[in-house]
Protein backbone atom coordinates (compact mmCIF):
# COMPACT_ATOMS: atom_id res chain seq x y z
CA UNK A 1 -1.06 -11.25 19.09
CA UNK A 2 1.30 -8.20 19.63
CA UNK A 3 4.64 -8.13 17.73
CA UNK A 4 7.60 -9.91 19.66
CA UNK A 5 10.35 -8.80 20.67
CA UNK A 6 12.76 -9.40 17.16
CA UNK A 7 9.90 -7.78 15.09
CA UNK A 8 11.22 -4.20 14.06
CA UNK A 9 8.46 -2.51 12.11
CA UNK A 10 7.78 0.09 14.95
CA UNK A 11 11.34 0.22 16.85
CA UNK A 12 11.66 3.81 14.98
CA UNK A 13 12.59 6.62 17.03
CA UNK A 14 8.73 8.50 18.68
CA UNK A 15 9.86 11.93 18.52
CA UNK A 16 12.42 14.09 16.17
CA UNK A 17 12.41 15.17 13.07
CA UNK A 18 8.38 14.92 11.16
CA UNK A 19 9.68 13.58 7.74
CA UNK A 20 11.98 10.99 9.01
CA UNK A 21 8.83 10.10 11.49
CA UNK A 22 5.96 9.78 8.81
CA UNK A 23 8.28 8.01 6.14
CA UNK A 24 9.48 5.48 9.28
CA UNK A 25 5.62 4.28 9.74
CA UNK A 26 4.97 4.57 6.00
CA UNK A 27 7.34 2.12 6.10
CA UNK A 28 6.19 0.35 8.71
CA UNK A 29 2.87 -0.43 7.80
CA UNK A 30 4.24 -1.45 4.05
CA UNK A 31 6.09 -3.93 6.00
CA UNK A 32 3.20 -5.42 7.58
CA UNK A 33 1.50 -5.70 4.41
CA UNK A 34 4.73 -7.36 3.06
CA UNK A 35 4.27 -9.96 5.95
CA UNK A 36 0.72 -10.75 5.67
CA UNK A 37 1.17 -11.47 2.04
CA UNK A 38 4.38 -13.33 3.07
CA UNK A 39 4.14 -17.06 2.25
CA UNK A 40 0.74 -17.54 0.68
CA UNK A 41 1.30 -17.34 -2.66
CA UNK A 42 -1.56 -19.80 -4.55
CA UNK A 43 -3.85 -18.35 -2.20
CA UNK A 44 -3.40 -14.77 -2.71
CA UNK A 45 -6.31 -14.19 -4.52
CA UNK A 46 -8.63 -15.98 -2.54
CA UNK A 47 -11.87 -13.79 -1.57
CA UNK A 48 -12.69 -14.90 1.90
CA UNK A 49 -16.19 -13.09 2.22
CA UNK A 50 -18.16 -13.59 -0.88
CA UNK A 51 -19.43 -11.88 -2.75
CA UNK A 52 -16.80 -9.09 -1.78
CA UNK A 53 -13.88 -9.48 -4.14
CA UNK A 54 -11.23 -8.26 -1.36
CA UNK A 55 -8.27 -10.49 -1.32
CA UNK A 56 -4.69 -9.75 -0.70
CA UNK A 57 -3.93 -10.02 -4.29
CA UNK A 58 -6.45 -7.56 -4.70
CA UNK A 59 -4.99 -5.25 -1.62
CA UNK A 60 -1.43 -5.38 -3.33
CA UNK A 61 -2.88 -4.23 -6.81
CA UNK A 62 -5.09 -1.60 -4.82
CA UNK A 63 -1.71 -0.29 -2.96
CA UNK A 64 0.14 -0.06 -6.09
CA UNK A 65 -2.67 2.01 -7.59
CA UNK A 66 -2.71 4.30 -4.56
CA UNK A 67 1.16 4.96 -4.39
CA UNK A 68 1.38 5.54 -7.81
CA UNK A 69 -1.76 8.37 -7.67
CA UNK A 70 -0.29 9.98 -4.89
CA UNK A 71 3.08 9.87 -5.84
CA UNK A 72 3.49 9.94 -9.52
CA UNK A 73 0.30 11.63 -10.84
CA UNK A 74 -0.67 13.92 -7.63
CA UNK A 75 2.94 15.27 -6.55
CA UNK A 76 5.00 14.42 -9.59
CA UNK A 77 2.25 15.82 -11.93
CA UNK A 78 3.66 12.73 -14.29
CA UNK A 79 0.84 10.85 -16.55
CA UNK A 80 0.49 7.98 -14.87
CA UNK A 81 -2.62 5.88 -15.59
CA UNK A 82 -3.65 3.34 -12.60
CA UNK A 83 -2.13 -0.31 -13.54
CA UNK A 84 -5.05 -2.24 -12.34
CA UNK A 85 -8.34 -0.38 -12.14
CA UNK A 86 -9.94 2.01 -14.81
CA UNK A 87 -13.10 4.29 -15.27
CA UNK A 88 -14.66 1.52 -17.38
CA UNK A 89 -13.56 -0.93 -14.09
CA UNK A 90 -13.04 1.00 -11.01
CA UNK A 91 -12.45 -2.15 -9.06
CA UNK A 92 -10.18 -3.98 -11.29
CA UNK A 93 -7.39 -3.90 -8.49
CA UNK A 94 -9.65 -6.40 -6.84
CA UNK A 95 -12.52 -7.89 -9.89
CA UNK A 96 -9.41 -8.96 -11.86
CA UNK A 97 -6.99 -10.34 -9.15
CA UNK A 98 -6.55 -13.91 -10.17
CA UNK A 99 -4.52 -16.44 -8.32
CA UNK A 100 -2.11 -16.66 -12.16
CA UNK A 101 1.47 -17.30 -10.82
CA UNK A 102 2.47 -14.36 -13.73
CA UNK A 103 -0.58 -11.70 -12.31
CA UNK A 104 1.05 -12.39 -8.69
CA UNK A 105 4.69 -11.43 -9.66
CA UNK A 106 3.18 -8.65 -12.09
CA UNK A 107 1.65 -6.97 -9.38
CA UNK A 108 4.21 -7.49 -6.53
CA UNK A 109 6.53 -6.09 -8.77
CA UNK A 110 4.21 -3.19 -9.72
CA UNK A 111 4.29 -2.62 -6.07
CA UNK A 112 7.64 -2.83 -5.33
CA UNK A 113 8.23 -0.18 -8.51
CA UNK A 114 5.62 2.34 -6.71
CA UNK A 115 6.99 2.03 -3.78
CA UNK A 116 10.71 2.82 -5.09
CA UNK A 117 9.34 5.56 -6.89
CA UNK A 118 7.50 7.14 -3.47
CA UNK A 119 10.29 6.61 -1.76
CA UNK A 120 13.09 8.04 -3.97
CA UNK A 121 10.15 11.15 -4.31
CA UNK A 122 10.29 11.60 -0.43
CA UNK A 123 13.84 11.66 0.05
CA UNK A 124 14.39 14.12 -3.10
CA UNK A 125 11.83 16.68 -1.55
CA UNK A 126 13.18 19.50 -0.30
CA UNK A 127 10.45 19.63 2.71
CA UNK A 128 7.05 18.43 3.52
CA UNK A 129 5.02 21.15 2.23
CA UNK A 130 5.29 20.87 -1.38
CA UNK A 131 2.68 20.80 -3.28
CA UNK A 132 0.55 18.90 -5.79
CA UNK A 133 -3.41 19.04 -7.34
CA UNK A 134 -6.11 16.34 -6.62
CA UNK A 135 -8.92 16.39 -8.44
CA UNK A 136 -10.44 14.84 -5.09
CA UNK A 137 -8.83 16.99 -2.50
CA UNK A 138 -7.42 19.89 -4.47
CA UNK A 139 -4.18 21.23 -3.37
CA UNK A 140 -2.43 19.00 -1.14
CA UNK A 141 1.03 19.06 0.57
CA UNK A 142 3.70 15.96 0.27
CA UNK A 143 2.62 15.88 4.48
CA UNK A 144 -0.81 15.57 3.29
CA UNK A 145 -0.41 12.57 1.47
CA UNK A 146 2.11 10.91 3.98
CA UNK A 147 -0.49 11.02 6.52
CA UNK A 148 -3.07 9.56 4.37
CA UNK A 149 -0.60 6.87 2.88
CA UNK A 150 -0.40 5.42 6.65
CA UNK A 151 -4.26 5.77 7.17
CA UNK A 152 -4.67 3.93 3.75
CA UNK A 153 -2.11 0.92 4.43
CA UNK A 154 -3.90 0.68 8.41
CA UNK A 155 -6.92 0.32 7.47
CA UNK A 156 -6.12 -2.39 4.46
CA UNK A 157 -3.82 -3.94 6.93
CA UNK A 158 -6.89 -4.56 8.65
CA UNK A 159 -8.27 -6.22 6.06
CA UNK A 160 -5.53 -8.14 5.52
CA UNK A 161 -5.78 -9.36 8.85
CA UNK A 162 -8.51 -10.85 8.61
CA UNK A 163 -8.02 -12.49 5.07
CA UNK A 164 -4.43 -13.94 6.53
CA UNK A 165 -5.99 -15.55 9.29
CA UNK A 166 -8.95 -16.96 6.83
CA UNK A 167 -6.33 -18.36 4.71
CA UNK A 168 -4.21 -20.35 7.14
CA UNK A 169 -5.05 -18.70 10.69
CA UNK A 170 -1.67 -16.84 10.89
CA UNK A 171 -2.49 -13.80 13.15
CA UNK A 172 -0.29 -11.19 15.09
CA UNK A 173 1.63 -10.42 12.17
C-alpha cells in the first residue's frame, strides 16, 4: 500500500527553493497518474461505477483539458480551445472516452503535449507571481495555478485509484 523503497515520485528535496518544490510534486502526482494508467490499455475506458462516465481514459482527456486551460489559455493568454470537452458537451473528456486504440494514443499524446507545454511555461517564467485572467477566478498568479494543478491531479489520482484497482486490483501505486 505505501510506495517502496525504488519508487521515486516523492524522493524530492522538503524544503528550498518554492518553484523547484511545487513543480517537483506537480510532477509527482503526473507520475502517479502515468502509473495507474500504466499497462491497461483496452481497459482504459472502462466506467467502473455506472452510470458515472469516470474512467481513466476519461481522467487523461480531463488532465489534458486542465493543463492546457491553465497553462496555455489562463497564463499564456494563447487561444486554446479544450481538446475534449465543449460548451455544447461539457463532459466530453469523459461522455466521449472510448476504449478506440487511435482515441487512447490521441489523448495520451494530447497529454503528453500539455504537459511539455506547462512545463517548458514554468521553467521560462521569470518567478511565481506572474500573472494571468480566469474568467472563474480572475487574476491569478503562475503559484496560484501550481497549487491547484497538484490539488487537481490528487484528487483524480484518487479516482484513479479506485478505477485501477476495479480494473485488475493493482493498488499502492
Amino acid at each position: 500500500m505505501f510506495p517502496t523503497t525504488d519508487d521515486r515520485r516523492f524522493t524530492t528535496p522538503a524544503t528550498g527553493n518554492e518553484r523547484q518544490m511545487l513543480y517537483d510534486m506537480l510532477r509527482a502526482q503526473r507520475t502517479t497518474l502515468t502509473l495507474k494508467c500504466a499497462d491497461v490499455e483496452d481497459a482504459l475506458a472502462r466506467r467502473s461505477v455506472p452510470p458515472s462516465t469516470l474512467s481513466l481514459l476519461g481522467l487523461i482527456r480531463h488532465l489534458a483539458d486542465v493543463e492546457r486551460r491553465w497553462f496555455r489559455q489562463v497564463l499564456a493568454g494563447q487561444h486554446a480551445p479544450p481538446r475534449f470537452s465543449s460548451q455544447t458537451n461539457p463532459d466530453g473528456d469523459f461522455d466521449d472516452a472510448v476504449p478506440d486504440p487511435a482515441s487512447v494514443t490521441a489523448a495520451r499524446q494530447a497529454w503528453h503535449d500539455e504537459v511539455t507545454f506547462a512545463d517548458a511555461y514554468i521553467a521560462a517564467a521569470h518567478n511565481l507571481d506572474i500573472e494571468g485572467h480566469d474568467t472563474w477566478r480572475g487574476t491569478v498568479s503562475l503559484r496560484w495555478v501550481l497549487i491547484h494543478m497538484i490539488e487537481e491531479y490528487a484528487r483524480h489520482n484518487g479516482h484513479a485509484d479506485l478505477l485501477r484497482e476495479r480494473i485488475d486490483g493493482t493498488i499502492g501505486m
